[in-house]
C-alpha atoms as a PDB file:
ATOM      1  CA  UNK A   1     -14.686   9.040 -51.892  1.00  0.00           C
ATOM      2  CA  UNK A   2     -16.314   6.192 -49.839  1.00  0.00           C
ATOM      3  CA  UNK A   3     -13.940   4.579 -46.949  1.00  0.00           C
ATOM      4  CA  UNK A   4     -12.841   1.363 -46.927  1.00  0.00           C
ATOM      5  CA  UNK A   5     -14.222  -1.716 -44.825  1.00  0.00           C
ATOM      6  CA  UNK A   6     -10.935  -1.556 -42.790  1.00  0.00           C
ATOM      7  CA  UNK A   7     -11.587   2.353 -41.827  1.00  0.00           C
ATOM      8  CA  UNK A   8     -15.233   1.522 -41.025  1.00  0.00           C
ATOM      9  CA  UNK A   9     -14.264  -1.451 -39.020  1.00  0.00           C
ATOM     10  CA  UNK A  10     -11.932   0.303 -37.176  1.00  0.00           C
ATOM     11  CA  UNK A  11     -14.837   3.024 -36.582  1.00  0.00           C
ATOM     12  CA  UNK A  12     -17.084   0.655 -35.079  1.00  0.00           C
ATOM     13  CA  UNK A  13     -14.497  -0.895 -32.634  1.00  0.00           C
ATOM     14  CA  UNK A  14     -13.528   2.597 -31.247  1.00  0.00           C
ATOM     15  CA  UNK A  15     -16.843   3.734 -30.654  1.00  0.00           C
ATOM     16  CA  UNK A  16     -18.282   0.224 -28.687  1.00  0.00           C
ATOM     17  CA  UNK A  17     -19.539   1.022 -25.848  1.00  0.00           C
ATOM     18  CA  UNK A  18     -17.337   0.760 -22.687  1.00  0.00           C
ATOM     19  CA  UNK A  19     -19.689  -1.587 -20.802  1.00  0.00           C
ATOM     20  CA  UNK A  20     -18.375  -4.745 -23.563  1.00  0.00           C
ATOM     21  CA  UNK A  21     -15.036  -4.594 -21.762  1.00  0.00           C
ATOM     22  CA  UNK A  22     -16.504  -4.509 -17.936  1.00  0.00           C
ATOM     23  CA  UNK A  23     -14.038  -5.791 -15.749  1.00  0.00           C
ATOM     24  CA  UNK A  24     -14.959  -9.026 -13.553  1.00  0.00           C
ATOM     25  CA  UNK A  25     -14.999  -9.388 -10.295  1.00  0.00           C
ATOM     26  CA  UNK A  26     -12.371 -12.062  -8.774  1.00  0.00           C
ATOM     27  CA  UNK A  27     -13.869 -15.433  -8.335  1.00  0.00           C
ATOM     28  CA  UNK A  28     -13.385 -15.429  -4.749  1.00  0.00           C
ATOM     29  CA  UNK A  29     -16.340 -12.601  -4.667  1.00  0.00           C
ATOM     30  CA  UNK A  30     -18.778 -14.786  -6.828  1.00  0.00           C
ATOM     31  CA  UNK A  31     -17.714 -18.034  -4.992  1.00  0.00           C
ATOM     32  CA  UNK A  32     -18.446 -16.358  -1.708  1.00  0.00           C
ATOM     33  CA  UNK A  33     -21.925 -15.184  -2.877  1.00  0.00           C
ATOM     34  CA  UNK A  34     -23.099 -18.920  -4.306  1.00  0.00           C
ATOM     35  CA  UNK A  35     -21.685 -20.404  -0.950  1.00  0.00           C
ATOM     36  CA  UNK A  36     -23.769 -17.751   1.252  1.00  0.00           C
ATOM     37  CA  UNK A  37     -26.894 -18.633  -1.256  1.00  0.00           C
ATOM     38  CA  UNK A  38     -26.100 -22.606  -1.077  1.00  0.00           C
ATOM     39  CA  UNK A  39     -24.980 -22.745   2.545  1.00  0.00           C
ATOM     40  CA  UNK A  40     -25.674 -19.848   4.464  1.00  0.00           C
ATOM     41  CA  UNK A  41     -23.100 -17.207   5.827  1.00  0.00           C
ATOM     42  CA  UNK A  42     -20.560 -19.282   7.425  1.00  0.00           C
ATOM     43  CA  UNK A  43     -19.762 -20.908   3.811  1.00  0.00           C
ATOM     44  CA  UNK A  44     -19.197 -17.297   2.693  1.00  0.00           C
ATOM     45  CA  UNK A  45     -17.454 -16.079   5.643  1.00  0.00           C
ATOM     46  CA  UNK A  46     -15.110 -19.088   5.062  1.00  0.00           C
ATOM     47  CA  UNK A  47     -14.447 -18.415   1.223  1.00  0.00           C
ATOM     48  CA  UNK A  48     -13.958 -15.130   1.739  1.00  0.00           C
ATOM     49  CA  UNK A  49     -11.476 -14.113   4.523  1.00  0.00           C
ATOM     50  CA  UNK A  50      -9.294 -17.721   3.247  1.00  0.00           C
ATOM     51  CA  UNK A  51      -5.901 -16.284   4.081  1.00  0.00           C
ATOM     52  CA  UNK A  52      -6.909 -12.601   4.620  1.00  0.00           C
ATOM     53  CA  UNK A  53      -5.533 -10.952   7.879  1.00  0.00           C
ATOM     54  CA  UNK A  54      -8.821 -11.382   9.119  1.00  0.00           C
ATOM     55  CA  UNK A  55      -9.451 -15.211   8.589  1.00  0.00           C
ATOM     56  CA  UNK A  56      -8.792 -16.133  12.152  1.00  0.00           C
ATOM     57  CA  UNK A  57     -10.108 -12.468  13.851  1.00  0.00           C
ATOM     58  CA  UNK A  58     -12.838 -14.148  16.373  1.00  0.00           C
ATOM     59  CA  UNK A  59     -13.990 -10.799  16.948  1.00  0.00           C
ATOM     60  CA  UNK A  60     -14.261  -9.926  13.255  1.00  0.00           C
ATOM     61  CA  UNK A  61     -16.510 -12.744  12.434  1.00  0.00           C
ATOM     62  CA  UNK A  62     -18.963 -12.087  15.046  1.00  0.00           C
ATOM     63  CA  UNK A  63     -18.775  -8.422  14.253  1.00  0.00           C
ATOM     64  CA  UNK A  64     -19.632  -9.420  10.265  1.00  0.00           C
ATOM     65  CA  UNK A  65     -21.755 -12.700  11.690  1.00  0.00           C
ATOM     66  CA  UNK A  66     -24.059 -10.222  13.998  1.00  0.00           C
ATOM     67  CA  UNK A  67     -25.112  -7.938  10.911  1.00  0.00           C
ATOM     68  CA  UNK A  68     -25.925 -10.444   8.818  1.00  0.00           C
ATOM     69  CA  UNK A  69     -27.979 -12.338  11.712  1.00  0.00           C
ATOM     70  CA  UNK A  70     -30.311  -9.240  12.048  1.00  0.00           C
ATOM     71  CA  UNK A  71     -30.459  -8.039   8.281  1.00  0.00           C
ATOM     72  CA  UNK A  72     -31.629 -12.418   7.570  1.00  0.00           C
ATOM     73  CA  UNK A  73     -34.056 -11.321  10.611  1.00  0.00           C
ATOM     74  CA  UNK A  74     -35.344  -8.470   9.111  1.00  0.00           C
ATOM     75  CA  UNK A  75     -34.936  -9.033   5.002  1.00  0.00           C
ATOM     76  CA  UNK A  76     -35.626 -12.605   5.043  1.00  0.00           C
ATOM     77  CA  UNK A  77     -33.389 -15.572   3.467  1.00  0.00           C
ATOM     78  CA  UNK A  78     -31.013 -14.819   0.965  1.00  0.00           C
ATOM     79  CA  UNK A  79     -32.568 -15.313  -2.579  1.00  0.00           C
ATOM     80  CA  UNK A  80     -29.322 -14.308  -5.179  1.00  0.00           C
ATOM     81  CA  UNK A  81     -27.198 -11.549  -5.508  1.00  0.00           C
ATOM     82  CA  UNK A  82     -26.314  -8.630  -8.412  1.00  0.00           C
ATOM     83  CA  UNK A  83     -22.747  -7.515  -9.166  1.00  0.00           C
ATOM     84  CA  UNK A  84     -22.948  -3.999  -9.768  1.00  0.00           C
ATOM     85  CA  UNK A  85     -19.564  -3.189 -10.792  1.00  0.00           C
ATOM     86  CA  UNK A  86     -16.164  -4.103 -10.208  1.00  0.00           C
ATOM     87  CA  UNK A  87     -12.982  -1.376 -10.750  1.00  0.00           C
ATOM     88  CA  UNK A  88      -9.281  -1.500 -10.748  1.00  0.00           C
ATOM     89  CA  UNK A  89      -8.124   0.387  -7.853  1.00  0.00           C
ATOM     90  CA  UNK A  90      -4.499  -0.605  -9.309  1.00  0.00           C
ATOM     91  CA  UNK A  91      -2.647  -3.348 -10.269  1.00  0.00           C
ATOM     92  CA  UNK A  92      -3.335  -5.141  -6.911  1.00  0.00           C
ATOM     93  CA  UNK A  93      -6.366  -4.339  -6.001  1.00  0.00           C
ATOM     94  CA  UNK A  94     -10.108  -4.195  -7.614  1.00  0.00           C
ATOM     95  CA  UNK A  95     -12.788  -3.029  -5.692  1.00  0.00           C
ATOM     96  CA  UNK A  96     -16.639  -4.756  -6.526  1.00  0.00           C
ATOM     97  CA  UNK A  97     -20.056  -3.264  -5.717  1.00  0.00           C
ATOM     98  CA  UNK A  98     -22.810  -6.043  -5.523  1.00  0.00           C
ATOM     99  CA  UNK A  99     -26.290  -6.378  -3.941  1.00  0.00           C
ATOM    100  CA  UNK A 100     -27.796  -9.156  -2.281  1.00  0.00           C
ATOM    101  CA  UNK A 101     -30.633 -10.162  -2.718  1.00  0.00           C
ATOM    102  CA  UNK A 102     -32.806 -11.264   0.288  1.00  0.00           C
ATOM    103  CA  UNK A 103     -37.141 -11.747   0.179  1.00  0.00           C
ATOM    104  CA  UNK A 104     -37.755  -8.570   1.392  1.00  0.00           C
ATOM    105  CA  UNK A 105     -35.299  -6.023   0.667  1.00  0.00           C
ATOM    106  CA  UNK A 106     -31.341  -5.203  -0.667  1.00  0.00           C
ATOM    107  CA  UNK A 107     -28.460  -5.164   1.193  1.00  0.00           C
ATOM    108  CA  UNK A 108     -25.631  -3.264  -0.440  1.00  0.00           C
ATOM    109  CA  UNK A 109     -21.678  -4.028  -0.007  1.00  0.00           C
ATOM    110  CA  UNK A 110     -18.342  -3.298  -1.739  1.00  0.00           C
ATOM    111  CA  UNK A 111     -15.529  -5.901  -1.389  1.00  0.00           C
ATOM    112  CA  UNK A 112     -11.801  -4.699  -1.763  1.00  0.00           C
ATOM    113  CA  UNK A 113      -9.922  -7.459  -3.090  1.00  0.00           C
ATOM    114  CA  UNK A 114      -6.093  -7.809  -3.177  1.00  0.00           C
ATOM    115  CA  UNK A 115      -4.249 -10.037  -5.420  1.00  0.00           C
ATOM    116  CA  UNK A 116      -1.273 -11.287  -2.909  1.00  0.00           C
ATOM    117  CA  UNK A 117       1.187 -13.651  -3.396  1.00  0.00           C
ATOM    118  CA  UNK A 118      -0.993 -16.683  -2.797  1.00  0.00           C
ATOM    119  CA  UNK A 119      -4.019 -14.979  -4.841  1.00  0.00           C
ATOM    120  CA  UNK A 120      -6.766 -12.974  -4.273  1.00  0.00           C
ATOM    121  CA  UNK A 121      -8.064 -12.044  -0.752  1.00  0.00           C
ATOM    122  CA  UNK A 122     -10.067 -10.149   0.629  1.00  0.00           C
ATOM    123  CA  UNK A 123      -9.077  -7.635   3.740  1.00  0.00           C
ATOM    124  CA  UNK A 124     -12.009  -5.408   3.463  1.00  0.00           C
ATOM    125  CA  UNK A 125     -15.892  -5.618   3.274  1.00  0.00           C
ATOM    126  CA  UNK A 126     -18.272  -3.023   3.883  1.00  0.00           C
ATOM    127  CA  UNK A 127     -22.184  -4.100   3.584  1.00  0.00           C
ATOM    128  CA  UNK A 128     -25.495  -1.620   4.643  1.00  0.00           C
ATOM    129  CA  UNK A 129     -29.074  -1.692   3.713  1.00  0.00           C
ATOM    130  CA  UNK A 130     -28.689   2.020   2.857  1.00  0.00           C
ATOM    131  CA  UNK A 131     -26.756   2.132  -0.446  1.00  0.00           C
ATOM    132  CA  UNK A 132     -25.409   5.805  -0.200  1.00  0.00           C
ATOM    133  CA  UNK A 133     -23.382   3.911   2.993  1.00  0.00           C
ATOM    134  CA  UNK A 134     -21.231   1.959   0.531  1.00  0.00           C
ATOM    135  CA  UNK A 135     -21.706   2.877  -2.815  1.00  0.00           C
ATOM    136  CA  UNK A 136     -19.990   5.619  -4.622  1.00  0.00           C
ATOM    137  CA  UNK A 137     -22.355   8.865  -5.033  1.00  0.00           C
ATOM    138  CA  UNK A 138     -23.026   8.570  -8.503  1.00  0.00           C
ATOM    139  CA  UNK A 139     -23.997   4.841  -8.251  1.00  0.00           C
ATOM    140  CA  UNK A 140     -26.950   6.008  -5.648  1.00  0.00           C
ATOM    141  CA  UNK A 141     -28.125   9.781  -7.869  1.00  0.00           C
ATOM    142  CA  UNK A 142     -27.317   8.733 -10.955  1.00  0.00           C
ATOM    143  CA  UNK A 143     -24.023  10.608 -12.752  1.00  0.00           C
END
């Protein structure tokens, strides 16, 4: 007995491979990255803490503003950036791994993003030039 098309069909849509239905990140994580590449970090900083608790946290910014003076120093300009991955933490909130990429070397970050009211913000960012710092375990040594 040979199955039918609609049995094979339905074969081959079960067994696609996860990675066709990756999740995006929120635009405010991608619009932040192309402002830090086309403007520098202030353009980033901007898009990115727009009405987070932290958008007008002075000491914040030049906590975030001081790293990312002395990893340019050290790494060079910015030259583009990789999204890694981005999950569903729940129905609020999505957490994305990315790199940037600078002329001499990766800096690696998560951003927690929260979908409030207004939209998505983000209250949380967490960035180091040694990945096991920020990304998940398996990520870093493989699964």
């Amino acid at each position: 007995m040979r199955p039918s098309k609609k049995v094979l069909l339905v074969l081959l849509l079960v067994s696609a491979p996860v990675a066709c239905f990756a999740l995006e990140p929120p635009k405010i994580v991608t619009d932040g990255l192309d402002g830090y590449k086309k403007s520098g970090y202030d353009e980033a900083f901007k898009i990115w803490m727009k009405g987070s608790p932290l958008e007008n946290d002075k000491t914040s910014y030049m906590n975030m503003k001081g790293g990312m003076t002395q990893i340019e120093a050290a790494y060079g300009r910015m030259i583009g950036y990789e999204i890694l991955k981005s999950v569903n933490m729940s129905p609020s909130t999505t957490r994305t791994y990315a790199v940037i990429l600078y002329e001499m070397g990766p800096l690696f970050l998560y951003m927690d993003c929260y979908k409030s009211p207004k939209g998505w913000i983000i209250p949380e960012i967490q960035f180091h030039t040694k990945p096991q710092m920020v990304l998940p375990q398996r990520f870093v040594f493989g699964e």
